[in-house]
Structure formats: structure tokens, C-alpha cells
C-alpha atoms as a PDB file:
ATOM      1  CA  UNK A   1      12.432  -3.651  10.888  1.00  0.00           C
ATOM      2  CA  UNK A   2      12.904  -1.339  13.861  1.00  0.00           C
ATOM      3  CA  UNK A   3      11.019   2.270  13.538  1.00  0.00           C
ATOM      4  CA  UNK A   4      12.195   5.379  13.986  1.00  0.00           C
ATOM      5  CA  UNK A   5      10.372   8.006  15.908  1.00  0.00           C
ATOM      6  CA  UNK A   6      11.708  10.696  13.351  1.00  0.00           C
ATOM      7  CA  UNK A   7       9.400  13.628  12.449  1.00  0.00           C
ATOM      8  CA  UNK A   8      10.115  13.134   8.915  1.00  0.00           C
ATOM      9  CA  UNK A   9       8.634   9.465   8.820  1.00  0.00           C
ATOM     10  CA  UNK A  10       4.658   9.298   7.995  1.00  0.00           C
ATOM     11  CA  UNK A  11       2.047   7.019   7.483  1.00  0.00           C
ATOM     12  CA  UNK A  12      -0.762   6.714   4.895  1.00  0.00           C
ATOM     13  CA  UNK A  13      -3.807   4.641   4.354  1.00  0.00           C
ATOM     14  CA  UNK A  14      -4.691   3.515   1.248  1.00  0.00           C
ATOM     15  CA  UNK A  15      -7.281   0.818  -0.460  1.00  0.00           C
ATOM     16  CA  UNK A  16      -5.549  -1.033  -3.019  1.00  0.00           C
ATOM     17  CA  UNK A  17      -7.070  -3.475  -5.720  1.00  0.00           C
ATOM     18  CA  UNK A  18      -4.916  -6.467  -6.691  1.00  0.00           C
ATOM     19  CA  UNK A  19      -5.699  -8.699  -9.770  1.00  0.00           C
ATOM     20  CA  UNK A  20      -5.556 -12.533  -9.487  1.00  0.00           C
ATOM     21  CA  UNK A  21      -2.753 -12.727 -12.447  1.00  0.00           C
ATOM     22  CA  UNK A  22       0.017 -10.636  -9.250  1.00  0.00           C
ATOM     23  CA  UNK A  23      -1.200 -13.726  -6.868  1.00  0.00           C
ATOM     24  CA  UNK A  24       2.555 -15.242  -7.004  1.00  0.00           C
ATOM     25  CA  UNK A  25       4.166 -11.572  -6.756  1.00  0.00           C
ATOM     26  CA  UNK A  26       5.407 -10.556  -3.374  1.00  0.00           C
ATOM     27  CA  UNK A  27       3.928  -6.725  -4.182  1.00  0.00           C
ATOM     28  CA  UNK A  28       3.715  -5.895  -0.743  1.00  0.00           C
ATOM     29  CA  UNK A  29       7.078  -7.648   0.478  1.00  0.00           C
ATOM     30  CA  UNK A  30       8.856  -5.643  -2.366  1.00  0.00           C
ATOM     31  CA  UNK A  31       7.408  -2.403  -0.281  1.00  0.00           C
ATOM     32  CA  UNK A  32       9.076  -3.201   2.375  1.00  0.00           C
ATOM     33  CA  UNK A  33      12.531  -4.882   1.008  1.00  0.00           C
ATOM     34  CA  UNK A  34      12.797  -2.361  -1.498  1.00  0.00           C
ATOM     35  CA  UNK A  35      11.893   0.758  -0.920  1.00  0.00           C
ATOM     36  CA  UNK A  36      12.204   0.499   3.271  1.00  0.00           C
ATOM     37  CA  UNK A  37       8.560   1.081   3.723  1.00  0.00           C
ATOM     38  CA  UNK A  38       6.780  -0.310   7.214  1.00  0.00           C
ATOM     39  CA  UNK A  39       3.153  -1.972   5.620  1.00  0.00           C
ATOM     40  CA  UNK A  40       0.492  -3.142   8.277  1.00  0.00           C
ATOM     41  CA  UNK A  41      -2.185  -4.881   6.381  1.00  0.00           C
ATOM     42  CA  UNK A  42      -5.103  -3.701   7.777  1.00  0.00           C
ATOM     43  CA  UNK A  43      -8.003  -5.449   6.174  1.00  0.00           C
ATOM     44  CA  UNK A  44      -8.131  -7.808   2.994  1.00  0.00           C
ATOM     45  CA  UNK A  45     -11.085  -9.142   1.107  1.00  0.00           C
ATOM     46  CA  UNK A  46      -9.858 -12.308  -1.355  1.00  0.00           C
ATOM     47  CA  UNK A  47     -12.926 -13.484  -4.081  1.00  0.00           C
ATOM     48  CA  UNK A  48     -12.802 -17.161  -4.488  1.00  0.00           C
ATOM     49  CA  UNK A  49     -13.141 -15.648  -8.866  1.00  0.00           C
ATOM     50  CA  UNK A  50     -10.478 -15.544 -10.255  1.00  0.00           C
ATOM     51  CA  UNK A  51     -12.095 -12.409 -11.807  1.00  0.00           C
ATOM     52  CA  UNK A  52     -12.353 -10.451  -8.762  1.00  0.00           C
ATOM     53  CA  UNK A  53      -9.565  -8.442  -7.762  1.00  0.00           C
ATOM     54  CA  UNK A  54      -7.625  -8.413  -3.666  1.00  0.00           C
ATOM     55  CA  UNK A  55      -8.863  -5.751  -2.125  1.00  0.00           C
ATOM     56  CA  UNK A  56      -6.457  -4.641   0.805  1.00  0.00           C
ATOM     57  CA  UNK A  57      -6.588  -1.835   3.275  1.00  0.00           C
ATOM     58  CA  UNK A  58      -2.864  -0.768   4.335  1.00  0.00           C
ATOM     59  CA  UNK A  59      -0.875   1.484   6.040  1.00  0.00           C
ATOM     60  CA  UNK A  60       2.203   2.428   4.637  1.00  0.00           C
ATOM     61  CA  UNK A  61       5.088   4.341   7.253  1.00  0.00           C
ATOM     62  CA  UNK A  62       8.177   5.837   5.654  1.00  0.00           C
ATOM     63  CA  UNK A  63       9.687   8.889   4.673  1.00  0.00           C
ATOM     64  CA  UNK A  64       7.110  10.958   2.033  1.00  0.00           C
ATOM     65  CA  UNK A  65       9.968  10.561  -0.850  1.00  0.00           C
ATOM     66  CA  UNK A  66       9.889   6.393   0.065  1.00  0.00           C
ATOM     67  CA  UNK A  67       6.465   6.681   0.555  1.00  0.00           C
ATOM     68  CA  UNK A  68       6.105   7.873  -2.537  1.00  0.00           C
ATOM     69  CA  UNK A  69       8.777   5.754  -4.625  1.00  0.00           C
ATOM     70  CA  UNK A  70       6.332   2.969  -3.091  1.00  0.00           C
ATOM     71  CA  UNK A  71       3.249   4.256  -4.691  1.00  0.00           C
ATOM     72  CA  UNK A  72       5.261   5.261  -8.004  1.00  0.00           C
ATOM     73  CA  UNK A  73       5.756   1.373  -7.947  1.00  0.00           C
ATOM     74  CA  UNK A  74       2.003   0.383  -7.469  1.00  0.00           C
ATOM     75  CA  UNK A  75       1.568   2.296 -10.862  1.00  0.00           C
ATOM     76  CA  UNK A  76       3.590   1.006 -12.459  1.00  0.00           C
ATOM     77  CA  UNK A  77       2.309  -2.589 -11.896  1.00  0.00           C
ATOM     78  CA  UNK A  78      -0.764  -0.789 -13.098  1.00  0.00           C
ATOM     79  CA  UNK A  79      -2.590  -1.323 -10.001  1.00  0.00           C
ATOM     80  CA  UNK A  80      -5.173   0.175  -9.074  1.00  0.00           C
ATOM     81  CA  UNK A  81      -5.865   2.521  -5.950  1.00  0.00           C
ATOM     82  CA  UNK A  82      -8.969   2.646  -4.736  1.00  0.00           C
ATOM     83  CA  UNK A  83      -8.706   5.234  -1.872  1.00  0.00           C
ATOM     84  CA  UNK A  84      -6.173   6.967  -0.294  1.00  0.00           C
ATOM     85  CA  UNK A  85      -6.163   8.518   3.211  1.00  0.00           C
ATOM     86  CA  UNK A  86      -6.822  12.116   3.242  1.00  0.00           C
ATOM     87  CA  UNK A  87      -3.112  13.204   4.998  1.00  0.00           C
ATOM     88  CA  UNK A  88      -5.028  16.334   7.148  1.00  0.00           C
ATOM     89  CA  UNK A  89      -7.434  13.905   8.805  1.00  0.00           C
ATOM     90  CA  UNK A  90      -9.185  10.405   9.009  1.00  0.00           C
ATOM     91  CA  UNK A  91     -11.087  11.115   5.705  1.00  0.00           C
ATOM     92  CA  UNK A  92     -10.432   9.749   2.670  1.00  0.00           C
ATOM     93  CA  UNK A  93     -10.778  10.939  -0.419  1.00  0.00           C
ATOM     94  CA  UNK A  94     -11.077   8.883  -4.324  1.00  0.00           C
END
């Protein structure tokens, strides 16, 4: 996927909790096929439990209506967002 250097496209960090049962859903993949979204995977922490949720730190670059229709689609997998970047500065907020 090639980038453009538009004004209009953003990025946004986020913290995002995964359950074990999405382990054969391509949740991130769908980010970027469907709604054109860039995602850098920034960190990850997997629990050997089957209990313990993914935890993954992303960035997410699009347009702020993709961005989003993205995020719209994280809730409604019910997943849940741990932190999200504060959009004014490195800071985030819960």
C-alpha cells in the first residue's frame, strides 16, 4: 500500500486488547483490506492462557472518517481499547 503525503491523512496510537476466541480472525488485516487503513504493529504481548487477552500497541494512518470506520469496527467485535493516543500530543489518555 503506497502512502499519500495528503494533509487530510492521520495517524493514531492506540492499545488494543484481543481475546484468544478472535485468534483465527484476521482483525487487523480486515483494517487494512477493508477500510484502507495503514496499521504498524508497534508492540504485542501474547499470554501462553488462553485466558489472557493480545495486547497490541498500533498505529493506525488514514483519513479521520476511515480511521474512524476502523475503530467503529473494533466495537463492534466488542473489543476492547485500552488506550488511545491523545491526537494534540504524545499523551495518552483512557
Amino acid at each position: 500500500m503506497k502512502f499519500n503525503r495528503n494533509p487530510s491523512v492521520i495517524k493514531i496510537r492506540l492499545q488494543l486488547s484481543i481475546p484468544y476466541c478472535y485468534a483465527q480472525t484476521p482483525i487487523l488485516s480486515r483494517l487494512v483490506s477493508q477500510y484502507n487503513l495503514g496499521v504498524n504493529i508497534l508492540a504485542a504481548k501474547l499470554e501462553s492462557d488462553r485466558n489472557d487477552p493480545g495486547i497490541f500497541d498500533i498505529e493506525l494512518q488514514g483519513t479521520t472518517q476511515k480511521i474512524n470506520q476502523g475503530l467503529d469496527y473494533l466495537k463492534a467485535l466488542n473489543l476492547q481499547i485500552l488506550s488511545k493516543a491523545n491526537i494534540d500530543g504524545d499523551s495518552w489518555y483512557y
